[in-house]
N, C-alpha and C. Protein backbone atom coordinates (compact mmCIF):
# COMPACT_ATOMS: atom_id res chain seq x y z
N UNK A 1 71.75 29.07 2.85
CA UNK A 1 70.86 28.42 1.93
C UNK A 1 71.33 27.00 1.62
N UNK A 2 73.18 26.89 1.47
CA UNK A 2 73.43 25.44 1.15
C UNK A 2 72.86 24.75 2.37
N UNK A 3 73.58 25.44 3.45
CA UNK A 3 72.76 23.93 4.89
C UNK A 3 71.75 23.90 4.92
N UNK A 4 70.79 24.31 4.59
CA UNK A 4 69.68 24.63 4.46
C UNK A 4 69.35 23.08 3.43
N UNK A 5 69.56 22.96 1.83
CA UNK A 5 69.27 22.12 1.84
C UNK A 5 69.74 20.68 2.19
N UNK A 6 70.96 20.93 2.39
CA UNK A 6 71.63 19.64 3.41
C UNK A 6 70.72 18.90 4.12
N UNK A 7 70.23 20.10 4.70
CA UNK A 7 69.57 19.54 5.99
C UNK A 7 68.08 18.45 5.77
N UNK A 8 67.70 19.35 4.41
CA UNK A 8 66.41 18.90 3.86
C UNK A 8 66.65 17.52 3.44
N UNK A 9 67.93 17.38 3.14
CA UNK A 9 67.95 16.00 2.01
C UNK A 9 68.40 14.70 2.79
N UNK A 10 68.95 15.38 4.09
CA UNK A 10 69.52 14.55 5.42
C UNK A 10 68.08 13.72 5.61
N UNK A 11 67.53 15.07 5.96
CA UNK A 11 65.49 14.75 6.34
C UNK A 11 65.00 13.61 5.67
N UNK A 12 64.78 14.07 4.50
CA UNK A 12 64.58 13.06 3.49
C UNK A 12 65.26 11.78 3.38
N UNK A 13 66.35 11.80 3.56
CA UNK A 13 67.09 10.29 3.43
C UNK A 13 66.73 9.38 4.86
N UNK A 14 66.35 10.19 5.85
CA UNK A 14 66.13 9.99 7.12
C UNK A 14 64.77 9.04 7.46
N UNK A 15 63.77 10.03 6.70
CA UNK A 15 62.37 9.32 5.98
C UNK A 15 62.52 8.17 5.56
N UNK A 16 63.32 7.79 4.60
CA UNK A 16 63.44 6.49 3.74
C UNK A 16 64.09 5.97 4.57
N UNK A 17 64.95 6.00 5.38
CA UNK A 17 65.79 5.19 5.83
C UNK A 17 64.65 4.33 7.21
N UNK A 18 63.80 5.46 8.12
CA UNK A 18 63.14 5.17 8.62
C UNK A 18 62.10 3.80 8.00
N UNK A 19 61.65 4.20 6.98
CA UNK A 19 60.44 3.33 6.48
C UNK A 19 61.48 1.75 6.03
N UNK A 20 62.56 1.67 5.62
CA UNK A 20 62.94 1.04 5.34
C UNK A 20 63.41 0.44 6.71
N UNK A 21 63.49 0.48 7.56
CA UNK A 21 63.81 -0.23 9.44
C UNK A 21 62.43 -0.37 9.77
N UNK A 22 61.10 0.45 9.53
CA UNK A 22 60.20 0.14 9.63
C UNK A 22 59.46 -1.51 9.23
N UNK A 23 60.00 -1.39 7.95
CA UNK A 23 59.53 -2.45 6.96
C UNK A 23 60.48 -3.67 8.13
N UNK A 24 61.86 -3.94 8.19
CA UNK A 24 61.82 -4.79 8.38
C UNK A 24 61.63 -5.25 9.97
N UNK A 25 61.12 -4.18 11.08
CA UNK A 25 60.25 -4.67 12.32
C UNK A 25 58.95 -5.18 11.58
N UNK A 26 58.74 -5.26 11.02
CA UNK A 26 57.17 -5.88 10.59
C UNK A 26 57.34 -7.03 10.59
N UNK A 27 58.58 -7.40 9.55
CA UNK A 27 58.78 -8.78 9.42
C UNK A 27 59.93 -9.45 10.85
N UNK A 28 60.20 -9.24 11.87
CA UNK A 28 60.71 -9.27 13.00
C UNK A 28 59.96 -10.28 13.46
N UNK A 29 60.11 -11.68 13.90
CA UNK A 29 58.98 -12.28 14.19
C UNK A 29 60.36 -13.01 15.54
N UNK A 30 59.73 -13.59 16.81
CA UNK A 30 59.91 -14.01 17.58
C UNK A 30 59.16 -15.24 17.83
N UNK A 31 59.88 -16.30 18.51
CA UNK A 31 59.02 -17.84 18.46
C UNK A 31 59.42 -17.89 19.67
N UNK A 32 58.06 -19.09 20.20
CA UNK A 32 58.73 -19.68 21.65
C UNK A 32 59.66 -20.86 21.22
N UNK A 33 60.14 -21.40 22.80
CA UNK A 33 60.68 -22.29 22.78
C UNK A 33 59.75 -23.53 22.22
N UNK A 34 61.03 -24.31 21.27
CA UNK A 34 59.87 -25.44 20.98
C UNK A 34 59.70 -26.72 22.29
N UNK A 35 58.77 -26.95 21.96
CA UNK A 35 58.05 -28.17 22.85
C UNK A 35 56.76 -28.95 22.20
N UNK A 36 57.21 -29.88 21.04
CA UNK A 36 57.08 -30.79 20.46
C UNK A 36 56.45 -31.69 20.97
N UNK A 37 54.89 -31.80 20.56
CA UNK A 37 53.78 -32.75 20.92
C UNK A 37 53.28 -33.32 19.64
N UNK A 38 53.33 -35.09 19.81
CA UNK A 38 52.56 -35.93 18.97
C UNK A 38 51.15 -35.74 19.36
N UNK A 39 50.40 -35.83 18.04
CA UNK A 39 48.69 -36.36 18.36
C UNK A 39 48.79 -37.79 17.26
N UNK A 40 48.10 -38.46 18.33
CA UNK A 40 47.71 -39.81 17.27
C UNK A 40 46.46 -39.54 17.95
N UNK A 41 45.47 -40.53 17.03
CA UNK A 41 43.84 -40.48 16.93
C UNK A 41 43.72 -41.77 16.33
N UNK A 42 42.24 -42.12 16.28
CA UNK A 42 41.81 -43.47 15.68
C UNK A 42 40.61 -43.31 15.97
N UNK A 43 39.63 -42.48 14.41
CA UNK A 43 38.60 -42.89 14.01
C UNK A 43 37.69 -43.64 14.21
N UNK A 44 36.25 -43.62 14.28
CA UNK A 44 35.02 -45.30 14.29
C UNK A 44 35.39 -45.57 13.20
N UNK A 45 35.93 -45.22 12.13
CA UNK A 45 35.30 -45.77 10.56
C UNK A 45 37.12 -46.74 10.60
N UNK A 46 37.98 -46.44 11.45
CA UNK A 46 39.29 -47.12 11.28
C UNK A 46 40.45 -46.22 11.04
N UNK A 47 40.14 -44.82 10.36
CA UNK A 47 40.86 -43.95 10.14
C UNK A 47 41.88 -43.57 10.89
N UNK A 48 43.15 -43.52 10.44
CA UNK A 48 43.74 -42.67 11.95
C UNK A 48 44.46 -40.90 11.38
N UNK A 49 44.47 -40.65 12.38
CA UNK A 49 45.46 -38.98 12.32
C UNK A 49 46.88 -39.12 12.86
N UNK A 50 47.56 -38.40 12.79
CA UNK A 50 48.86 -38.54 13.21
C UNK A 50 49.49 -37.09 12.77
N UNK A 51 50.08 -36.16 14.16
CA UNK A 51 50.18 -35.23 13.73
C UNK A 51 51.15 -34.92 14.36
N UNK A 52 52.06 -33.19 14.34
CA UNK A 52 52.86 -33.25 15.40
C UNK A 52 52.68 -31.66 15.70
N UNK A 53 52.62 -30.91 16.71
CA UNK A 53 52.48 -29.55 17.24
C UNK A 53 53.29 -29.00 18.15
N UNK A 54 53.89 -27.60 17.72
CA UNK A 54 54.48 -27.04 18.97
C UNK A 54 53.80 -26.88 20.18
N UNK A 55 53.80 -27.31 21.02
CA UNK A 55 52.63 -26.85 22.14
C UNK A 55 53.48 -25.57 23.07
N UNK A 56 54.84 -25.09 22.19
CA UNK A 56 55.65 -23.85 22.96
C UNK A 56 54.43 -22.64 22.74
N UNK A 57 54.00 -22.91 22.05
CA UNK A 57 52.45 -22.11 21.18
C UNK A 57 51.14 -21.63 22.38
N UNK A 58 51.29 -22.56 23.53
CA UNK A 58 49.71 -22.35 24.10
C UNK A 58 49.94 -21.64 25.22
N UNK A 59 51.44 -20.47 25.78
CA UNK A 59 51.65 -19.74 25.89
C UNK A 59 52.20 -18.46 25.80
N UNK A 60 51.85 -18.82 24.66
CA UNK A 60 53.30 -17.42 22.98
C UNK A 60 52.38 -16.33 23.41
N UNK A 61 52.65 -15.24 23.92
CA UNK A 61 52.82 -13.52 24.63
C UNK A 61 52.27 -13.29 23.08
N UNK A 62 52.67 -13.24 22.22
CA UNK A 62 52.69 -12.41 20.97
C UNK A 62 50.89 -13.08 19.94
N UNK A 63 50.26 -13.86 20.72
CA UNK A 63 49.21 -14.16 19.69
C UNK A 63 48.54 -12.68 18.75
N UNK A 64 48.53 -12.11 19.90
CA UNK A 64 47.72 -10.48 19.19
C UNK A 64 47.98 -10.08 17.92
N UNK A 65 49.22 -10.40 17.82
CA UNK A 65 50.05 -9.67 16.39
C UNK A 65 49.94 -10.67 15.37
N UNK A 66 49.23 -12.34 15.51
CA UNK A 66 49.29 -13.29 14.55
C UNK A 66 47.34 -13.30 14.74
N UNK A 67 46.52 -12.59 14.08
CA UNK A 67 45.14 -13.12 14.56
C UNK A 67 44.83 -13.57 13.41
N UNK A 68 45.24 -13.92 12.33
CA UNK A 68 44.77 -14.93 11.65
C UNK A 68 45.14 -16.17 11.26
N UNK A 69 44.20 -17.09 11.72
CA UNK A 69 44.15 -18.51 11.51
C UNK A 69 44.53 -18.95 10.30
N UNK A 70 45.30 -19.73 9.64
CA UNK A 70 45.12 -20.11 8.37
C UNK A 70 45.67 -21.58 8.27
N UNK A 71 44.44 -22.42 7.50
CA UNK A 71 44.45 -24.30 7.91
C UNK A 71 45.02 -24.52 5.97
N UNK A 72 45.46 -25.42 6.18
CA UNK A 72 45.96 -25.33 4.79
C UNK A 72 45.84 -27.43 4.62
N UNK A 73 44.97 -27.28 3.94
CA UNK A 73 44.62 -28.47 3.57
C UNK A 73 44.73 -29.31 2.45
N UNK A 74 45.83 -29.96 2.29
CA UNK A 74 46.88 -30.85 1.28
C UNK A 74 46.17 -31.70 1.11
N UNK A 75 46.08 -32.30 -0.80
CA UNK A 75 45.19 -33.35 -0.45
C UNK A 75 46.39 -34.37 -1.27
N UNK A 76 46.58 -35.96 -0.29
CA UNK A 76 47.63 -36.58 -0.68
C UNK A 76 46.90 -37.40 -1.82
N UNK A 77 48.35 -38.13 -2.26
CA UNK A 77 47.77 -39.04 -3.40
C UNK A 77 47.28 -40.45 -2.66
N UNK A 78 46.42 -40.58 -2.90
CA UNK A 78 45.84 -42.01 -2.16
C UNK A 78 46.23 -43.19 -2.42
N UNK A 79 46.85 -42.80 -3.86
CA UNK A 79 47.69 -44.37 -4.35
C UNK A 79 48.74 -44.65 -3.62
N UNK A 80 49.16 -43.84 -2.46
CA UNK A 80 50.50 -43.69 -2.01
C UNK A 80 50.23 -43.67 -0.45
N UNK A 81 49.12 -43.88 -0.28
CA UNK A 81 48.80 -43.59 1.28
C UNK A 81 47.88 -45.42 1.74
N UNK A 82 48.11 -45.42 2.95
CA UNK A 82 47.53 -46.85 3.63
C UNK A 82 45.85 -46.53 3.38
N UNK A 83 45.51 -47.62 3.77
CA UNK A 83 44.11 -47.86 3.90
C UNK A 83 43.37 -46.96 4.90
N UNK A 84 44.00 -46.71 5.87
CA UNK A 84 44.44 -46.21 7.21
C UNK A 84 44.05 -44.89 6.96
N UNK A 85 44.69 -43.81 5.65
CA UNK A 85 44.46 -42.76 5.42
C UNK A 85 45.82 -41.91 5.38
N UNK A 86 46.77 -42.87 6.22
CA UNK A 86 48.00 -42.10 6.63
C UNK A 86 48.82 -42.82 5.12
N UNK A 87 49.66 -41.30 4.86
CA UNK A 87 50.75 -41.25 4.19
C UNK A 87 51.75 -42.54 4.10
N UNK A 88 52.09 -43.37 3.07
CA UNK A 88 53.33 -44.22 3.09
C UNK A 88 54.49 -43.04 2.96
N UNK A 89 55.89 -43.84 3.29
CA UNK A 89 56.83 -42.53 3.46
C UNK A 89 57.03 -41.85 2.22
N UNK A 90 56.78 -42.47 1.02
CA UNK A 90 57.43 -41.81 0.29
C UNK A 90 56.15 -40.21 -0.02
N UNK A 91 55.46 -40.25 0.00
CA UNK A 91 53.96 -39.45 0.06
C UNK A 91 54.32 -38.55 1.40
N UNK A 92 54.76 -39.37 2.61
CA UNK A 92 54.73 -38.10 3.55
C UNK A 92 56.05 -37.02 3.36
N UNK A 93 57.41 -37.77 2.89
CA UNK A 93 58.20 -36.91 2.51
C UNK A 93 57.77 -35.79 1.38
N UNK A 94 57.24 -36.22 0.74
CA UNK A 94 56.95 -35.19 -0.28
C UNK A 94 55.85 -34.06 0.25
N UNK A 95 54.84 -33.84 0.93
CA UNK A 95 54.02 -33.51 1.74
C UNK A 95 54.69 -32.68 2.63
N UNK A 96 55.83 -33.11 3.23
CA UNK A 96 56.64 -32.46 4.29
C UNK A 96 57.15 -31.43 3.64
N UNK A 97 57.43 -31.77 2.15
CA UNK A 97 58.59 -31.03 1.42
C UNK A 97 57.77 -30.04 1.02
N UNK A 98 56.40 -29.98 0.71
CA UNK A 98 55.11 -29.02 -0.23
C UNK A 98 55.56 -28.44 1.49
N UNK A 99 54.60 -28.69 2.30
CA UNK A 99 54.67 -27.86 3.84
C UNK A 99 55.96 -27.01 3.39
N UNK A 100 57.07 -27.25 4.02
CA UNK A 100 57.81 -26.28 3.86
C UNK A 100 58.48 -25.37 3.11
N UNK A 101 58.13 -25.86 1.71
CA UNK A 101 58.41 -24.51 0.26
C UNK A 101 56.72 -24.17 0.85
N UNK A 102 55.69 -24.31 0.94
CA UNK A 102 55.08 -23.07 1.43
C UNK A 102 55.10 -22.43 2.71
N UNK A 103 55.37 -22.75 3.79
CA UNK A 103 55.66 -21.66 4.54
C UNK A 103 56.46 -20.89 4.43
N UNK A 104 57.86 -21.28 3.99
CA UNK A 104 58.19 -20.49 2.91
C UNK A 104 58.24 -19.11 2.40
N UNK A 105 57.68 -19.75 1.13
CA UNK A 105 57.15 -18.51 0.41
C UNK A 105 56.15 -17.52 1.49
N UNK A 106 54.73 -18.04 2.04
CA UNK A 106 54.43 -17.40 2.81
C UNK A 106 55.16 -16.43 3.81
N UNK A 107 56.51 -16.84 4.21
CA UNK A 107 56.88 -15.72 5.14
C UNK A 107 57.59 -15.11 4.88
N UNK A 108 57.86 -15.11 3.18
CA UNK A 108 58.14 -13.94 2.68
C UNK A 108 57.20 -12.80 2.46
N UNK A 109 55.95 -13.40 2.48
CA UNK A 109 54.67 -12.39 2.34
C UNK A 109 54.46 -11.58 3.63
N UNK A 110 54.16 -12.15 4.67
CA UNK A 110 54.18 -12.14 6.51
C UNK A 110 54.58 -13.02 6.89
N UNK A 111 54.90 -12.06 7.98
CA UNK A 111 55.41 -13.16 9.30
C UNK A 111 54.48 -14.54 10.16
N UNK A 112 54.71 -15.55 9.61
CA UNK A 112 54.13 -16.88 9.93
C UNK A 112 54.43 -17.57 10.85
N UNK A 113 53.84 -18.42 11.76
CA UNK A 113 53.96 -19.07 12.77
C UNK A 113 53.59 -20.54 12.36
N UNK A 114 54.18 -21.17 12.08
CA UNK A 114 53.56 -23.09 11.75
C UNK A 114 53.57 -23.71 12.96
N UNK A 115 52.34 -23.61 13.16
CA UNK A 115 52.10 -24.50 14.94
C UNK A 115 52.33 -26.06 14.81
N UNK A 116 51.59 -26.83 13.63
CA UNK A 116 51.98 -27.71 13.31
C UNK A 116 51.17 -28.30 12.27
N UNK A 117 50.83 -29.57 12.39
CA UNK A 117 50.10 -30.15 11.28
C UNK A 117 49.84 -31.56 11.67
N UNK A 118 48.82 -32.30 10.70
CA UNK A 118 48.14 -33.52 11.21
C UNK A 118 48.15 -34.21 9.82
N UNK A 119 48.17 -35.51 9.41
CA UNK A 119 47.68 -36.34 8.64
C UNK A 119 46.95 -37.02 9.02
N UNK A 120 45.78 -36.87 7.90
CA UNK A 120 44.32 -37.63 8.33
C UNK A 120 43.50 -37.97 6.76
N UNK A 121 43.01 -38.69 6.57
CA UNK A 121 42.16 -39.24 5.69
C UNK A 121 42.60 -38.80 4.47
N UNK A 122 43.67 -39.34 4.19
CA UNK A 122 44.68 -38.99 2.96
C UNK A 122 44.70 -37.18 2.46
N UNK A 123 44.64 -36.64 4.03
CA UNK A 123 45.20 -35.37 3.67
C UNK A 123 46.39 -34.83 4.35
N UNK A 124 46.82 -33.59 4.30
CA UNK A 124 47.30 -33.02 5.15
C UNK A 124 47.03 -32.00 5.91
N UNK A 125 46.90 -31.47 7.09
CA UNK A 125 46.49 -29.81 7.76
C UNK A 125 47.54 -29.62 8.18
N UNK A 126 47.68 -28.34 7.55
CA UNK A 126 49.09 -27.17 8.06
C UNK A 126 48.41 -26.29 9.35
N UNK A 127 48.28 -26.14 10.23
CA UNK A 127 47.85 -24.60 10.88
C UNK A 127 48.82 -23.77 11.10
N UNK A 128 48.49 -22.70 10.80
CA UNK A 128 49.44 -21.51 10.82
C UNK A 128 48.81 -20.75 11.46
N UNK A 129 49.94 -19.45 11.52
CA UNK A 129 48.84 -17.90 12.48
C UNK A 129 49.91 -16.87 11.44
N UNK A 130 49.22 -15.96 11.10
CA UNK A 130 49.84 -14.69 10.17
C UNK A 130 49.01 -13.63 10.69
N UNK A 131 50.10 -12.34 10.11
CA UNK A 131 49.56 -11.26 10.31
C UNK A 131 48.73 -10.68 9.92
N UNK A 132 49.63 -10.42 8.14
CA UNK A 132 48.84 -9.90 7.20
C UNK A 132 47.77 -10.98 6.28
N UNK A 133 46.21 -10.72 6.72
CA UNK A 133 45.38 -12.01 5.98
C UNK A 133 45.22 -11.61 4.16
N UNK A 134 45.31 -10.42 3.99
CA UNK A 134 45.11 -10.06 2.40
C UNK A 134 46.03 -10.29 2.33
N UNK A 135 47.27 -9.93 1.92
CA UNK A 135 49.05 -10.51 1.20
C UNK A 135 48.28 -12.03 1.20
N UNK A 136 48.49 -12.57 2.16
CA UNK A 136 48.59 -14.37 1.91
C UNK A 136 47.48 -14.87 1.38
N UNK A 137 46.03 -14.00 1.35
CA UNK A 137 44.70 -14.31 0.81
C UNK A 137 44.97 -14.42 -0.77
N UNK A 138 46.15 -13.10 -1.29
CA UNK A 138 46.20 -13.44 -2.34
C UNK A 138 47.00 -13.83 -3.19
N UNK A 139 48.26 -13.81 -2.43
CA UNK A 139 48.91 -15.04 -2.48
C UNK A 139 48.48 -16.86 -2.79
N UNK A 140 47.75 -16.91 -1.88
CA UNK A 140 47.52 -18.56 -1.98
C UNK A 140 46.18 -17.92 -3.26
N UNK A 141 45.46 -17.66 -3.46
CA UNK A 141 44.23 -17.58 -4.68
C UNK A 141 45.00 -18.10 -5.69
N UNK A 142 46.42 -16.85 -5.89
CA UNK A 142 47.00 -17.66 -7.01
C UNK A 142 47.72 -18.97 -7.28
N UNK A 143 48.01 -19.29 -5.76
CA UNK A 143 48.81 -20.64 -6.23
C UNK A 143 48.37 -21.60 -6.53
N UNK A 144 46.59 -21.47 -5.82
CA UNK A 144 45.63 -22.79 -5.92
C UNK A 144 45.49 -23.27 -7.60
N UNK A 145 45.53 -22.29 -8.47
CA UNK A 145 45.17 -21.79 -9.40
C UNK A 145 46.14 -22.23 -10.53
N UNK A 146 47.13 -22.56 -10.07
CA UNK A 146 48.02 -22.91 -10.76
C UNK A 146 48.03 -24.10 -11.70
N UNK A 147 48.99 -24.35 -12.79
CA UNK A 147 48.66 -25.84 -13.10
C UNK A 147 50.21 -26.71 -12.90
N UNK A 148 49.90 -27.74 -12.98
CA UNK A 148 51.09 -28.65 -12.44
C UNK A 148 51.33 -29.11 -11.00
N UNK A 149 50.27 -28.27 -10.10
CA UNK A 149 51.01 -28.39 -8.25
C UNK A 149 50.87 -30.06 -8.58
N UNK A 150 51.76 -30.02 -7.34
CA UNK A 150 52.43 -31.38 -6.92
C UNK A 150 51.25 -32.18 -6.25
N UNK A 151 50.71 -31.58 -5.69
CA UNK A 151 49.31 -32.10 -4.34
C UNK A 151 48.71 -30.39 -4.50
N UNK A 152 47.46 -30.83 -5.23
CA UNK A 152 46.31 -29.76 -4.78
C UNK A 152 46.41 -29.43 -3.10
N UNK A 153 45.39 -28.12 -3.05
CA UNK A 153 45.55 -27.64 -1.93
C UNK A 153 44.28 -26.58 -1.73
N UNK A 154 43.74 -26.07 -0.33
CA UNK A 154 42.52 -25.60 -0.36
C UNK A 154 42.61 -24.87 1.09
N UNK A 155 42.44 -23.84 1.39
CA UNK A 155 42.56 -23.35 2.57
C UNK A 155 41.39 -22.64 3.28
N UNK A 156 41.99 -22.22 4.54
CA UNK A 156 40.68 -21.19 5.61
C UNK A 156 41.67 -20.68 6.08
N UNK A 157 40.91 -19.18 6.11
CA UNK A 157 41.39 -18.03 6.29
C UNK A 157 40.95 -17.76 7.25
N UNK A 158 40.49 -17.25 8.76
CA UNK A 158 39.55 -17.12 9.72
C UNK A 158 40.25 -16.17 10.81
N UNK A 159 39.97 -15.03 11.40
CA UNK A 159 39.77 -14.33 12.62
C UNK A 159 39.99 -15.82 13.67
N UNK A 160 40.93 -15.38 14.54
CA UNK A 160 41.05 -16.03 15.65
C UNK A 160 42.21 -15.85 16.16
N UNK A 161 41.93 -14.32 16.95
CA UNK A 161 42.61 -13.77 17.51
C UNK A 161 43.84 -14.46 19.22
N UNK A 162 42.84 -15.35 19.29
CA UNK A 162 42.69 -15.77 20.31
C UNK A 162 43.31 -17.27 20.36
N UNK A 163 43.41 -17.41 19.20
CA UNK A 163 44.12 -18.83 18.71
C UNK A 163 43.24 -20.42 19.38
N UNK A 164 41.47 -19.86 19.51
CA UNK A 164 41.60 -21.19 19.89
C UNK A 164 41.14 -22.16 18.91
N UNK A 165 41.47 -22.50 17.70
CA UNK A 165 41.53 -23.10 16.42
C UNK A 165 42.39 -24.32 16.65
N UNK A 166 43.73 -23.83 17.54
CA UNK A 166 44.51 -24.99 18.03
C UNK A 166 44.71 -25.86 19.39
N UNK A 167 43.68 -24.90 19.97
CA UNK A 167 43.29 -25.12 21.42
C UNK A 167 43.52 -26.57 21.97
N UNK A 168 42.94 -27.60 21.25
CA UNK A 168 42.69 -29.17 21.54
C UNK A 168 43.91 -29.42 20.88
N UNK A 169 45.05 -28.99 20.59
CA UNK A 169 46.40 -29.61 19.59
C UNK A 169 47.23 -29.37 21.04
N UNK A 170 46.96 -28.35 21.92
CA UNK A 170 48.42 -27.57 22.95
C UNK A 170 47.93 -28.73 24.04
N UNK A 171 46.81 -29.47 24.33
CA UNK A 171 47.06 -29.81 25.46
C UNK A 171 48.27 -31.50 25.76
N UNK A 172 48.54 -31.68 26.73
CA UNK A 172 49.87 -33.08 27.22
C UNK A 172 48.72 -34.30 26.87
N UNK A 173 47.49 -34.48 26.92
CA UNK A 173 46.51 -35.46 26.87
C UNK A 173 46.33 -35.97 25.18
């Protein structure tokens, strides 16, 4: 009867121990190699973009497991940005610095992929790819929500399994 429950409580600890190795293959995330591509652009109206992207991204094996898109759209202070639209440095450092306390936090929620990002018309775009779209759906609801952020912020959430959201960011042209 004692091995008996030994055995049960072995079981049991076995369970938890399982779910707990479970939990952290979820968050197990693998990246390609990086391979670091500029986009510059230039607008009719004069505007320019200026961005930078992994393009290790436009053959990553693992898209299946990231199918949601998520664009995260920073809006800079304009008193601090050129005519141009683009960030002066002290605006893009800070911008850089918001980008990465949120991905961040985000990949403490899921496992995130930051493909890259663009400055354009005194904003910023983050694109990302995540797993879980509710965690980070409600996640970001609350942060938008907040008072004090540094640079407002506004996002899309979108199916795109297939990743072609970044399609025109991966190519050498």
């Amino acid at each position: 009867m004692k091995s008996r429950i030994i055995i049960l409580i072995m079981g049991i600890f076995g369970l938890f121990w399982n779910c707990k190795d479970s939990k952290k293959e979820d968050f197990k995330v693998t990246y390609p190699v990086e391979n670091l591509g500029v986009i510059k652009a230039k607008y009719s109206d004069g505007s320019l973009a200026i961005g930078a992207f992994n393009r290790g991204y436009k053959d990553y094996e693992e898209k299946s497991f990231y199918p949601w898109s998520l664009i995260i759209n920073m809006e800079l202070n304009i008193e601090k940005c050129n005519p141009n639209g683009l960030p002066l440095d002290d605006e893009s450092e800070l911008a850089n610095q918001l980008e990465n306390e949120l991905v961040e936090n985000l990949s403490k929620i899921s496992p995130v992929h930051n493909v890259g990002h663009l400055f354009n018309s005194n904003h910023l775009d983050i694109y990302l790819y995540v797993r879980d779209k509710n965690k980070i759906d409600k996640w970001l609801k609350r942060e938008i929500e907040k008072e004090n952020l540094k640079r407002s912020f506004s996002y899309e959430l979108i199916k795109d399994k297939n990743w072609e959201t970044i399609g025109n960011f991966m190519n050498d042209k």
